[in-house]
Each structure stands twice: as structure tokens, then as C-alpha cells.
N, C-alpha and C. Protein backbone atom coordinates (compact mmCIF):
# COMPACT_ATOMS: atom_id res chain seq x y z
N UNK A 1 0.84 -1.19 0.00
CA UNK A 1 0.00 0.00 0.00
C UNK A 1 0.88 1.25 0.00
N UNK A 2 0.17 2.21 0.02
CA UNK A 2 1.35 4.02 0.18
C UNK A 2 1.61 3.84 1.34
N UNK A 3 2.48 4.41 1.29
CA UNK A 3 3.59 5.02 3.09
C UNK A 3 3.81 6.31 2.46
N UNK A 4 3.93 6.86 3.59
CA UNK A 4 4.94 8.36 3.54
C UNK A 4 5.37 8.40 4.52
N UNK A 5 6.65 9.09 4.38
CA UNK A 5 8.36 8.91 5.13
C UNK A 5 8.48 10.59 5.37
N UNK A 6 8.41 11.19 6.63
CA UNK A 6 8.85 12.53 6.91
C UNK A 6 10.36 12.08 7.44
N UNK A 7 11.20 13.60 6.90
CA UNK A 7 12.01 13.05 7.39
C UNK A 7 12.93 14.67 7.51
N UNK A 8 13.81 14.71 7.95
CA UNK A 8 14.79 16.35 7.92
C UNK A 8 14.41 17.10 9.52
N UNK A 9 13.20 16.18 10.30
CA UNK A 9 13.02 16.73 12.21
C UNK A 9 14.45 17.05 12.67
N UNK A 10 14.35 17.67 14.03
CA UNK A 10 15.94 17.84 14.88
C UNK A 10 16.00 18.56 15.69
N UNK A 11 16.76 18.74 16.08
CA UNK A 11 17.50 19.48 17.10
C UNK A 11 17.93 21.10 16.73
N UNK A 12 17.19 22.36 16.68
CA UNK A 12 17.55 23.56 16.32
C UNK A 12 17.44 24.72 17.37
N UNK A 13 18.38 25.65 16.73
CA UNK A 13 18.70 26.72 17.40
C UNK A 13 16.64 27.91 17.55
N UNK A 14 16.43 28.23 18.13
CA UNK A 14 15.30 29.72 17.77
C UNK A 14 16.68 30.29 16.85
N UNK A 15 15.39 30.95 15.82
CA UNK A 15 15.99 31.59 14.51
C UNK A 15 16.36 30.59 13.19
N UNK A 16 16.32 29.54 13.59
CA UNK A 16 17.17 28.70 13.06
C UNK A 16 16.44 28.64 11.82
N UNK A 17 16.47 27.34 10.86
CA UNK A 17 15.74 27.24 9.77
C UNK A 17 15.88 25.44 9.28
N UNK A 18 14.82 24.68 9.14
CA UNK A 18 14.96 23.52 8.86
C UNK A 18 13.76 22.63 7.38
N UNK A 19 14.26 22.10 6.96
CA UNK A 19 13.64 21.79 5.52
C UNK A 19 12.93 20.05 5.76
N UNK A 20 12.20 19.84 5.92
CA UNK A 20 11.43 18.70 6.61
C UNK A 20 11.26 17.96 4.67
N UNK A 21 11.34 16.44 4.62
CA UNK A 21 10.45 15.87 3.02
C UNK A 21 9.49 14.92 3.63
N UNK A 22 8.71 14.66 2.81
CA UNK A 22 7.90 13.74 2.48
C UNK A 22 7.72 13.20 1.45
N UNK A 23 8.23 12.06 1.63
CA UNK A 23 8.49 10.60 0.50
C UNK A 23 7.35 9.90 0.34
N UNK A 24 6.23 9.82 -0.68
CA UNK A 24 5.98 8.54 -0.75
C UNK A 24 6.55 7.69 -1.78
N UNK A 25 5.68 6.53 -1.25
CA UNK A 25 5.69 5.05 -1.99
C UNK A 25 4.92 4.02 -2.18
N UNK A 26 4.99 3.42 -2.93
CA UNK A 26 4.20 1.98 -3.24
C UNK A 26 2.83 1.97 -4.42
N UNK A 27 1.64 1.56 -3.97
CA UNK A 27 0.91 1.48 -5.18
C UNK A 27 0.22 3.16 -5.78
N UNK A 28 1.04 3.44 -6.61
CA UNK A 28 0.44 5.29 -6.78
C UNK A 28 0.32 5.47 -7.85
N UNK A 29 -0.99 5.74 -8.66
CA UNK A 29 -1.43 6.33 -9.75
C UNK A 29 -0.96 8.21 -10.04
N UNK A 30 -1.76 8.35 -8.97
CA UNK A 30 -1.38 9.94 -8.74
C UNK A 30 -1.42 10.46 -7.28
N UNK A 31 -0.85 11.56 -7.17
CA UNK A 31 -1.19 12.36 -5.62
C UNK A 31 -1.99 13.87 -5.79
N UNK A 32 -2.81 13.98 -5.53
CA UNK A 32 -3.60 14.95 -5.08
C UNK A 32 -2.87 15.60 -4.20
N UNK A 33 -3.72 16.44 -3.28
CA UNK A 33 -3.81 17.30 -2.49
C UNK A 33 -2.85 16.85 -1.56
N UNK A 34 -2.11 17.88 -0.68
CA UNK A 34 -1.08 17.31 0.05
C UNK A 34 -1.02 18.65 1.32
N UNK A 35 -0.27 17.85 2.33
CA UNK A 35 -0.43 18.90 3.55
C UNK A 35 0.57 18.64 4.60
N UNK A 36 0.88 19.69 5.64
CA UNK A 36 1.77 19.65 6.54
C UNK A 36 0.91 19.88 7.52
N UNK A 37 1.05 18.68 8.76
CA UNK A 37 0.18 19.15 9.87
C UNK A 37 1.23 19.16 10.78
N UNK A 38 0.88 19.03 12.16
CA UNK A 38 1.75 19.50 13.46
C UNK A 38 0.84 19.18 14.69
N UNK A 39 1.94 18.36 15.65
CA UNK A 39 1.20 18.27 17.15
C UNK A 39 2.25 18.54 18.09
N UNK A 40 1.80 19.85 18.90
CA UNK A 40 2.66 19.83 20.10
C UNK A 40 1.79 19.49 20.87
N UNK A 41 3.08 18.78 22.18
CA UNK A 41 2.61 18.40 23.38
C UNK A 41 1.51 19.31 24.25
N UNK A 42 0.71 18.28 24.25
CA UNK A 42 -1.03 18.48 24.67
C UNK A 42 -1.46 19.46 24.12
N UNK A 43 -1.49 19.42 23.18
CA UNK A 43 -2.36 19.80 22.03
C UNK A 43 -2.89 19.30 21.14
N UNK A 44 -3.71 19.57 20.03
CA UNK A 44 -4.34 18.75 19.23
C UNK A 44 -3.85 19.19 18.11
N UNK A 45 -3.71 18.36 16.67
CA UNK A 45 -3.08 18.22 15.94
C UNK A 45 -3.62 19.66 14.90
N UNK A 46 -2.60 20.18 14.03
CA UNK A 46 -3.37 21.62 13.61
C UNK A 46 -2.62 21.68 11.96
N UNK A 47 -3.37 22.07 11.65
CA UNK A 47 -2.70 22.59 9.86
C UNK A 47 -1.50 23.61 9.92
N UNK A 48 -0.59 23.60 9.27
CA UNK A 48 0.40 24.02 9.02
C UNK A 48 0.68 24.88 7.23
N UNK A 49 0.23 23.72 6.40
CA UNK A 49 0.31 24.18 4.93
C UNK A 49 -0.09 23.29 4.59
N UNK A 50 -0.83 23.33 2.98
CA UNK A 50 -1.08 22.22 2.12
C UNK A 50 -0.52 23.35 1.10
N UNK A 51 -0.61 21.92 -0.31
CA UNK A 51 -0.32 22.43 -1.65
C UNK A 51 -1.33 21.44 -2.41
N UNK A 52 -2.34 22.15 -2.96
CA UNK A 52 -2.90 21.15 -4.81
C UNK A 52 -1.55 20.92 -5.49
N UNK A 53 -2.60 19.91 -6.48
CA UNK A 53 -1.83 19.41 -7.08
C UNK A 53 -1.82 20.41 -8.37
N UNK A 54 -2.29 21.66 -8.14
CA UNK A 54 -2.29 22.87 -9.10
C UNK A 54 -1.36 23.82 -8.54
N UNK A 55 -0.88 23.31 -7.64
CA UNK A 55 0.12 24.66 -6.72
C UNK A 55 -0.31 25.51 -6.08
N UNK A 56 -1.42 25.31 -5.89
CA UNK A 56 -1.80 26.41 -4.76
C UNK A 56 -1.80 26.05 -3.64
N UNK A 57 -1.10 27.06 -2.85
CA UNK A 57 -0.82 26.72 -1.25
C UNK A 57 -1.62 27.73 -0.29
N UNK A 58 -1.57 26.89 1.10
CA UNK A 58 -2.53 27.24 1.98
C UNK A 58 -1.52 27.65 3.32
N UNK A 59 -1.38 28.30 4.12
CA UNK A 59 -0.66 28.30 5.52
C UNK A 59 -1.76 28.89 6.51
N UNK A 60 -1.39 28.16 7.21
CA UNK A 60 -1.91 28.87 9.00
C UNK A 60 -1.32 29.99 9.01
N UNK A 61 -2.15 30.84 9.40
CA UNK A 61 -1.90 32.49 9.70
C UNK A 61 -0.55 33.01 10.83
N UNK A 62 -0.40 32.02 11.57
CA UNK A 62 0.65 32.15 12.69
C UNK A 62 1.79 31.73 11.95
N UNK A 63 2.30 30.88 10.97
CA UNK A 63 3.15 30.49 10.37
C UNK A 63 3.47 31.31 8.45
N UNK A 64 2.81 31.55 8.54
CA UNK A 64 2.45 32.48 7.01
C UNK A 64 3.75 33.61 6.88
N UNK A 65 4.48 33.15 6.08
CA UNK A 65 5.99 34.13 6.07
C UNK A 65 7.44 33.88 6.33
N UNK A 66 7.39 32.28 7.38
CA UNK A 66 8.06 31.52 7.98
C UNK A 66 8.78 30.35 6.84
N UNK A 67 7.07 29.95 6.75
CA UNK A 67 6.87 28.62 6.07
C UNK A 67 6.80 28.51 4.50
N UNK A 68 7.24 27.86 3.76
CA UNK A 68 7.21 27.47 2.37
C UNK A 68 6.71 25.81 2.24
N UNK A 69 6.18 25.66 1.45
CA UNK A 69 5.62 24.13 1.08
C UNK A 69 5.27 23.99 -0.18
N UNK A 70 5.99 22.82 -1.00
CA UNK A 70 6.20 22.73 -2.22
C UNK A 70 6.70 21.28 -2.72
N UNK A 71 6.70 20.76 -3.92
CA UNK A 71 6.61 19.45 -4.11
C UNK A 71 7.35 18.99 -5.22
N UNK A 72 7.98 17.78 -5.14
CA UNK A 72 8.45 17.40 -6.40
C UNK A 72 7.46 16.20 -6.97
N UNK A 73 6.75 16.61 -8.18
CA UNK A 73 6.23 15.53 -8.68
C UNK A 73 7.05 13.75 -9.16
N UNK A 74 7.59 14.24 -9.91
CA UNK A 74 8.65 13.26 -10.40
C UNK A 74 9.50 12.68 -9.12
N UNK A 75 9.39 12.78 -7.82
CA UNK A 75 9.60 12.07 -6.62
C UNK A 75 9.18 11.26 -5.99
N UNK A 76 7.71 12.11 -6.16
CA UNK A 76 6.99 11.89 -4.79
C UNK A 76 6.75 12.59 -3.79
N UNK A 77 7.45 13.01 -3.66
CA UNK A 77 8.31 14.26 -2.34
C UNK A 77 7.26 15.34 -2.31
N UNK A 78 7.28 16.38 -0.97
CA UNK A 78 6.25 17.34 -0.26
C UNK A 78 7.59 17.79 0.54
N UNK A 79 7.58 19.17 0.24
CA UNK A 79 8.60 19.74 1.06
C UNK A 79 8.13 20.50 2.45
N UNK A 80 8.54 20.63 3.50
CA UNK A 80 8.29 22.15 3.64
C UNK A 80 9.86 22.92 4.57
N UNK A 81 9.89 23.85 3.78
CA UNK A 81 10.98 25.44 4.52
C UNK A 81 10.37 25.51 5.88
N UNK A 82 11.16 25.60 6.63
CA UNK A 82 11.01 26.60 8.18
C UNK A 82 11.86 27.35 8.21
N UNK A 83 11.79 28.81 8.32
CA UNK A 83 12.58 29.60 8.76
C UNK A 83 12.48 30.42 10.21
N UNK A 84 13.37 31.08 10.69
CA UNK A 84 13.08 31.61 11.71
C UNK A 84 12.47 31.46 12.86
N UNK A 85 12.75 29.81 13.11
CA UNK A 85 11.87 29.08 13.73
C UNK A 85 11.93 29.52 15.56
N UNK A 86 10.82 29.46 16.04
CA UNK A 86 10.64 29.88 17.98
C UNK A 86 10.29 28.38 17.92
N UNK A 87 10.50 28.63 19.32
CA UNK A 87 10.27 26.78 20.11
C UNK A 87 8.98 26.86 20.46
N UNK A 88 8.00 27.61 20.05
CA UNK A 88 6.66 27.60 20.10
C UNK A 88 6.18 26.63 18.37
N UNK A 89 7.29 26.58 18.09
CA UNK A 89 7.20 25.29 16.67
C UNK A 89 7.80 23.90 16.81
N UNK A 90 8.05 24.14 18.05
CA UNK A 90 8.33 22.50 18.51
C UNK A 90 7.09 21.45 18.44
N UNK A 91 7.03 20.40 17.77
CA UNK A 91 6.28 19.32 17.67
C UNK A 91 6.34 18.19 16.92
N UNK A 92 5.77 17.38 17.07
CA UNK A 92 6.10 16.47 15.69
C UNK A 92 5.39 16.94 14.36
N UNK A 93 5.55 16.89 12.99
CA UNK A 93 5.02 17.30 12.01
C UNK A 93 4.70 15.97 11.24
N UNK A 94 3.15 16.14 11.03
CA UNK A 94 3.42 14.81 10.11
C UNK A 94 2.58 15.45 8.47
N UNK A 95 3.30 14.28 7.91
CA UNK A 95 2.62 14.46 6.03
C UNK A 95 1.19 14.24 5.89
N UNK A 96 0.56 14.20 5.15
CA UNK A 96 -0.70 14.29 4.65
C UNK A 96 -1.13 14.55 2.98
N UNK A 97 -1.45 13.15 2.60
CA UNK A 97 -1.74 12.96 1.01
C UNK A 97 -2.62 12.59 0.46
N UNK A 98 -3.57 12.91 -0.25
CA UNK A 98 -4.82 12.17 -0.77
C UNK A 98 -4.20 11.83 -2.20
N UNK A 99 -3.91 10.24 -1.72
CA UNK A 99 -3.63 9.30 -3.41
C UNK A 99 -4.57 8.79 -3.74
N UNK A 100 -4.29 8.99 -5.61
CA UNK A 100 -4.72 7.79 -5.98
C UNK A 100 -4.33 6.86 -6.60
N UNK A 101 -4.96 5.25 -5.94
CA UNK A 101 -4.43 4.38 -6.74
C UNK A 101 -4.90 3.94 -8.16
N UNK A 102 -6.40 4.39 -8.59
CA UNK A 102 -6.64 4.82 -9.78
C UNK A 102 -7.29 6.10 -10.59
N UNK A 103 -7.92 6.47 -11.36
CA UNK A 103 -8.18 7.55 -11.48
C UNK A 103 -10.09 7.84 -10.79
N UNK A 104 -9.95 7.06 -9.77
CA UNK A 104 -11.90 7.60 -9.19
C UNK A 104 -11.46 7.51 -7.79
N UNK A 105 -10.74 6.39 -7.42
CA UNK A 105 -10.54 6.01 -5.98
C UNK A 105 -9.01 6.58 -5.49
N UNK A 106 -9.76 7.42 -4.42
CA UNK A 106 -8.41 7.92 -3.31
C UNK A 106 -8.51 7.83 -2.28
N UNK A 107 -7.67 7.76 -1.45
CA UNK A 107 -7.09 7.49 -0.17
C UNK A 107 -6.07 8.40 0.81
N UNK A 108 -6.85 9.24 1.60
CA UNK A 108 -5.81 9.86 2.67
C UNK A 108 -5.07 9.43 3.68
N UNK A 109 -3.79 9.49 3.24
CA UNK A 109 -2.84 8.86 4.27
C UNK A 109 -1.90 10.24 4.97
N UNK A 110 -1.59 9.34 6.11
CA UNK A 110 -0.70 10.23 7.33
C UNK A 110 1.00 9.47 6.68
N UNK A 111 1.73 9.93 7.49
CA UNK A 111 2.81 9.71 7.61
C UNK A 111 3.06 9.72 9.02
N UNK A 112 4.30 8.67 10.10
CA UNK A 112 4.49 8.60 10.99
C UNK A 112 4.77 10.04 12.21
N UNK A 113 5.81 10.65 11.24
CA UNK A 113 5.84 12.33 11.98
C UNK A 113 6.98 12.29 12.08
N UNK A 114 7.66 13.11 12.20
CA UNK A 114 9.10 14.05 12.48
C UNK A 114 9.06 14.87 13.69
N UNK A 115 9.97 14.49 14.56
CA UNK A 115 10.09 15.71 15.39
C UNK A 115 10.37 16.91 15.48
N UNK A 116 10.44 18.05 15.63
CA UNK A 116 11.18 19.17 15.41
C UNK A 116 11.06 20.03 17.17
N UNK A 117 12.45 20.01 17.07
CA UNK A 117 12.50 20.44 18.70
C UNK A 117 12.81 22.04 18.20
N UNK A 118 13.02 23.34 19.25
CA UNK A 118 13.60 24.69 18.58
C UNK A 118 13.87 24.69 20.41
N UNK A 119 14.73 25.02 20.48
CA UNK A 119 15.73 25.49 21.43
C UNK A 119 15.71 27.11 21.50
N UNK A 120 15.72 27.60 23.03
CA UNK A 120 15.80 28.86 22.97
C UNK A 120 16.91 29.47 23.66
């Protein structure tokens, strides 16, 4: 079936700047719609960015200026930029993809998550 693989989480400075991917794989016709979510501790999980598969992107208003999110088709891959990051962006981040495995039927999948710590 699809997986997606986040991967580029860590250990950063506040200010810092870190470039997170998302890999998928396995049975894939096409990928749709795609997204960056986020959970910090005791909290509930929240939107971050998406991108269509037309390029249009979406950000959370608190992150809007920070954040970039963008994709390589010919990969697979879902990027996203952090810049200027506060440790109020500490959380795990996970992927978010609506595939399809043919052209009627799709399927939204998560990815496991990435950590991203920001140090102050």
C-alpha cells in the first residue's frame, strides 16, 4: 500500500531554519492534495500548509511568512521550509496525502511524523 516517510526533524537553534520531506511510496497512480500538519505536546493536531496538485498553497496564519511548502512531482516528495523558527514550533510534524491508486478512488494517508524540537 502508500507510506509516507517525513524526514529532515531535529534538534535547532530559535531563529534557526529547517527543511522537513515527504516521501511517498508503493501502489500510486497519482497524488492529489497534500499537507503539513503538526502536534505539540497536549495539544491537538493543527494545519500548518497544504499544496494542490495545481500549486496552490494554503498556511496557517501564525506560520504564514516563515513557512514554504512545495513538491516534487517526479519524486513523490512534499517539502516544507522553516525559517526563523521559535520553540513555540516545537512538535512532531506529520505528512498528509490524498492518493490515488486509480483515477476515481483515493485514499488519505498520514505519515508517521518528524520531530522538530527549537531550542531557545
Amino acid at each position: 500500500q502508500v507510506q509516507l516517510v517525513e524526514s529532515g526533524g531535529g534538534l535547532v537553534q530559535a531563529g534557526g531554519s529547517l527543511l522537513l520531506s515527504c516521501a511517498a511510496s508503493g501502489s500510486i497512480f497519482d497524488i492529489n492534495d497534500m499537507g503539513w500538519y503538526r502536534q505539540a505536546p497536549g495539544k491537538q493536531r493543527e494545519l500548518v500548509a497544504t499544496i494542490t496538485s495545481g500549486g496552490s498553497t494554503n498556511y496557517a496564519a501564525s506560520l504564514k511568512g516563515r513557512v514554504t511548502i512545495s513538491r516534487d512531482n517526479a519524486k513523490n516528495t512534499m517539502y516544507l521550509r522553516m525559517n526563523s523558527l521559535k520553540p513555540e514550533d516545537t512538535a512532531v510534524y506529520y505528512c498528509n496525502a490524498d492518493v490515488y491508486s486509480d483515477e476515481s478512488v483515493s485514499l488519505e494517508v498520514w505519515g508517521q511524523g518528524t520531530l522538530v524540537t527549537v531550542s531557545s
